[in-house]
Every structure is written in structure tokens, then in C-alpha cells.
N, C-alpha and C. Protein backbone atom coordinates (compact mmCIF):
# COMPACT_ATOMS: atom_id res chain seq x y z
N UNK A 1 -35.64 42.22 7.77
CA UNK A 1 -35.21 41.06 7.03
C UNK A 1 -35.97 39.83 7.56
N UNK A 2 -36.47 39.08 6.52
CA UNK A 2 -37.70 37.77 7.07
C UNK A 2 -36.43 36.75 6.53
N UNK A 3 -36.47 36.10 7.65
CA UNK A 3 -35.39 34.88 7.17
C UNK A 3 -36.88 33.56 7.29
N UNK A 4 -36.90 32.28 6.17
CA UNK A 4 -37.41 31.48 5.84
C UNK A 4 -36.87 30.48 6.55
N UNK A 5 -37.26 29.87 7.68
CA UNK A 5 -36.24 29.05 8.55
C UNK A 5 -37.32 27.91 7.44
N UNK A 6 -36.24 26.77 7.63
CA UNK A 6 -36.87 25.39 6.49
C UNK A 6 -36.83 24.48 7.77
N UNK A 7 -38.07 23.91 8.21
CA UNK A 7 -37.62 23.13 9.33
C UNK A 7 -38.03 21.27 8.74
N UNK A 8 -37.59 20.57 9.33
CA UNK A 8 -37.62 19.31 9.38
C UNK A 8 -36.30 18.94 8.32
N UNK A 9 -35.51 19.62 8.60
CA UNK A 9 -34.26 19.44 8.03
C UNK A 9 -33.58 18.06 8.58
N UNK A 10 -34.07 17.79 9.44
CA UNK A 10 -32.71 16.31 9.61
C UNK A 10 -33.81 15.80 9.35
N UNK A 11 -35.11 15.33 9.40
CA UNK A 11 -36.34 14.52 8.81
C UNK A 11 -35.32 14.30 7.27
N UNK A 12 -35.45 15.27 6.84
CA UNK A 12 -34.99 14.90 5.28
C UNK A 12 -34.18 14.01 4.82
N UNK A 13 -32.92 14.76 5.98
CA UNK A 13 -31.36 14.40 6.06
C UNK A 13 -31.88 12.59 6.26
N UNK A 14 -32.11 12.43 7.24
CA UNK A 14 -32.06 11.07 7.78
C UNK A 14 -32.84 10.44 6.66
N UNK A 15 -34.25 10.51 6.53
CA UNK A 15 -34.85 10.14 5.06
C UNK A 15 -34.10 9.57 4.21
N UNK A 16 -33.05 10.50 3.51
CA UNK A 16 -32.32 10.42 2.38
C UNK A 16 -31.36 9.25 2.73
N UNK A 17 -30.92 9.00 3.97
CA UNK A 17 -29.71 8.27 4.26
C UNK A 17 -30.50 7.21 4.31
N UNK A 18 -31.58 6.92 5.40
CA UNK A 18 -32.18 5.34 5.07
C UNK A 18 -32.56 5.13 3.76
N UNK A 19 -33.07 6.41 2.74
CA UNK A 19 -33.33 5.51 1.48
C UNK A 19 -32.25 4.81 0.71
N UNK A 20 -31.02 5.62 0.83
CA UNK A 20 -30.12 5.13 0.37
C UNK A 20 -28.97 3.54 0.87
N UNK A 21 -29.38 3.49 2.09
CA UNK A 21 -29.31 2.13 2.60
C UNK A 21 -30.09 1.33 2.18
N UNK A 22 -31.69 1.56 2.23
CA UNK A 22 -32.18 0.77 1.18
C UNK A 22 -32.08 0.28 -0.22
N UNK A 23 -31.91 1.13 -0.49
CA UNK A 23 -31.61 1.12 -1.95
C UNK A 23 -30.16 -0.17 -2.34
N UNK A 24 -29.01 0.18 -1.11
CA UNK A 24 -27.97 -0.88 -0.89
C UNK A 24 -28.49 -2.14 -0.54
N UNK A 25 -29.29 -2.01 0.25
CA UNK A 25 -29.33 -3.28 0.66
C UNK A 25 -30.16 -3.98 -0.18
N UNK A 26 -31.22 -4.25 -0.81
CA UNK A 26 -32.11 -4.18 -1.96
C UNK A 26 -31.09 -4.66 -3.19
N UNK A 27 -30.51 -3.85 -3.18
CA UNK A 27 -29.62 -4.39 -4.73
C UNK A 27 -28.25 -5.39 -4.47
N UNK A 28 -27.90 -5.06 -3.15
CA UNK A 28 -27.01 -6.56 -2.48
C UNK A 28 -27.72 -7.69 -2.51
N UNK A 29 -29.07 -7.93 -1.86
CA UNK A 29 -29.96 -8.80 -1.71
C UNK A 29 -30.50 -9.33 -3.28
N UNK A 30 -30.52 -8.62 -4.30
CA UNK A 30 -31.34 -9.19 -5.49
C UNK A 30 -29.49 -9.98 -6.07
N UNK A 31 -28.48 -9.25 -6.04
CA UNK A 31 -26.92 -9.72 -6.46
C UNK A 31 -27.06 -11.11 -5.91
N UNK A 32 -27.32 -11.02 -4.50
CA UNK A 32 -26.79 -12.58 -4.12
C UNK A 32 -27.85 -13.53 -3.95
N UNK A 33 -28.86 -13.15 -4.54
CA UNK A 33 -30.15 -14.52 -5.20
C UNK A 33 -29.70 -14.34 -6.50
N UNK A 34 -29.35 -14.39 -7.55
CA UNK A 34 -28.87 -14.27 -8.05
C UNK A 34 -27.40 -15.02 -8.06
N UNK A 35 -26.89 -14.91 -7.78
CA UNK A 35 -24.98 -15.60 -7.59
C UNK A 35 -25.96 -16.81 -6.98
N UNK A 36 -27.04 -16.91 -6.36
CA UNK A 36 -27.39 -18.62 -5.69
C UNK A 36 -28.18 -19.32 -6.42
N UNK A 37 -28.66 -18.73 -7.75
CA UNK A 37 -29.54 -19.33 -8.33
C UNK A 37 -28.77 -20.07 -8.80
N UNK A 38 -27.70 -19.25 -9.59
CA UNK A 38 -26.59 -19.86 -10.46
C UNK A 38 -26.10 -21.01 -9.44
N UNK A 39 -25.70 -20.72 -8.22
CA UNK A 39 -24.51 -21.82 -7.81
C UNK A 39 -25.98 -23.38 -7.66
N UNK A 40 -27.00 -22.30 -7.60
CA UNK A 40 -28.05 -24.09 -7.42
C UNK A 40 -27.54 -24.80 -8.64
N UNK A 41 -28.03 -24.00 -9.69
CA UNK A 41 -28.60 -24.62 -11.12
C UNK A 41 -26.83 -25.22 -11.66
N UNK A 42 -25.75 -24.51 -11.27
CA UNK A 42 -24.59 -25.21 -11.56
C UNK A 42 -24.44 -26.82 -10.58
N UNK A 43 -24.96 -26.51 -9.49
CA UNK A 43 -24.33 -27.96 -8.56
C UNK A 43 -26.00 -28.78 -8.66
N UNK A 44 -26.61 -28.76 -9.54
CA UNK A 44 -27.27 -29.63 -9.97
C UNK A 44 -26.55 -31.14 -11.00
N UNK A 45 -25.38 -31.22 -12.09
CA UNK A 45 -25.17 -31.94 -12.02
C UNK A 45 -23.94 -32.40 -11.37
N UNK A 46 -23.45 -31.14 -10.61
CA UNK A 46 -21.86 -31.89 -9.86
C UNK A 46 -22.25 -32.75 -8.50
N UNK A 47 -21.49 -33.63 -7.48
CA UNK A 47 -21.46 -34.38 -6.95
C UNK A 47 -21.86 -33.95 -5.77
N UNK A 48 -21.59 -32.43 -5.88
CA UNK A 48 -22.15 -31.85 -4.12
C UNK A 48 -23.64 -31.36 -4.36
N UNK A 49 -24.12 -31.02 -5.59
CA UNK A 49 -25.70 -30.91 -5.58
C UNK A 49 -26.40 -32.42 -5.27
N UNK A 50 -25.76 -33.27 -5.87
CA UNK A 50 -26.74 -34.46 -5.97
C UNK A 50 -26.77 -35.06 -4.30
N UNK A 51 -26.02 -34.53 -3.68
CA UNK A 51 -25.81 -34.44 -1.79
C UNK A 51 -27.11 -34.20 -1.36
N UNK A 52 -27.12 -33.16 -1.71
CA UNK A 52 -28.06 -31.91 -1.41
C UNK A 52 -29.35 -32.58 -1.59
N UNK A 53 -29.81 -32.90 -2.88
CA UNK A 53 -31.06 -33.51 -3.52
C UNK A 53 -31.47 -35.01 -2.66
């Protein structure tokens, strides 16, 4: 019996897990530029943008 050992098995494992942190963090990061564009372009005419400016 020939058993097929598959090696670099946690290579993969781990692979898969940082891509998928990436992938989180990447789409958290584009969400909250996003939620800041808005809060710029909203406190442009309220009283705490014109602070700011």
C-alpha cells in the first residue's frame, strides 16, 4: 500500500488564514474611508467642519 503523504500542509493551512485576514482587513479599511469621506463631505457645511478648515 503507497500512501501519498501531501506535505506543506500547514503552509496551506496558515496561507488560507492570513488570506483571509486580509481579505478582513482590506474590506474594514475600504468601509471606514468610506464612513470618513462621508463624515468629511457632511461636516463641510456644519460648524465643526468649518473648525477644522
Amino acid at each position: 500500500m503507497i500512501q501519498n503523504k501531501i506535505r506543506g500542509r500547514a503552509f496551506r493551512l496558515v496561507g488560507l488564514i492570513l488570506g483571509i485576514i486580509a481579505v478582513t482587513v482590506g474590506t474594514t479599511s475600504i468601509i471606514f474611508s468610506a464612513v470618513g469621506m462621508h463624515q468629511a463631505r457632511l461636516c463641510k457645511s456644519c460648524r465643526k467642519g468649518a473648525d477644522y478648515q
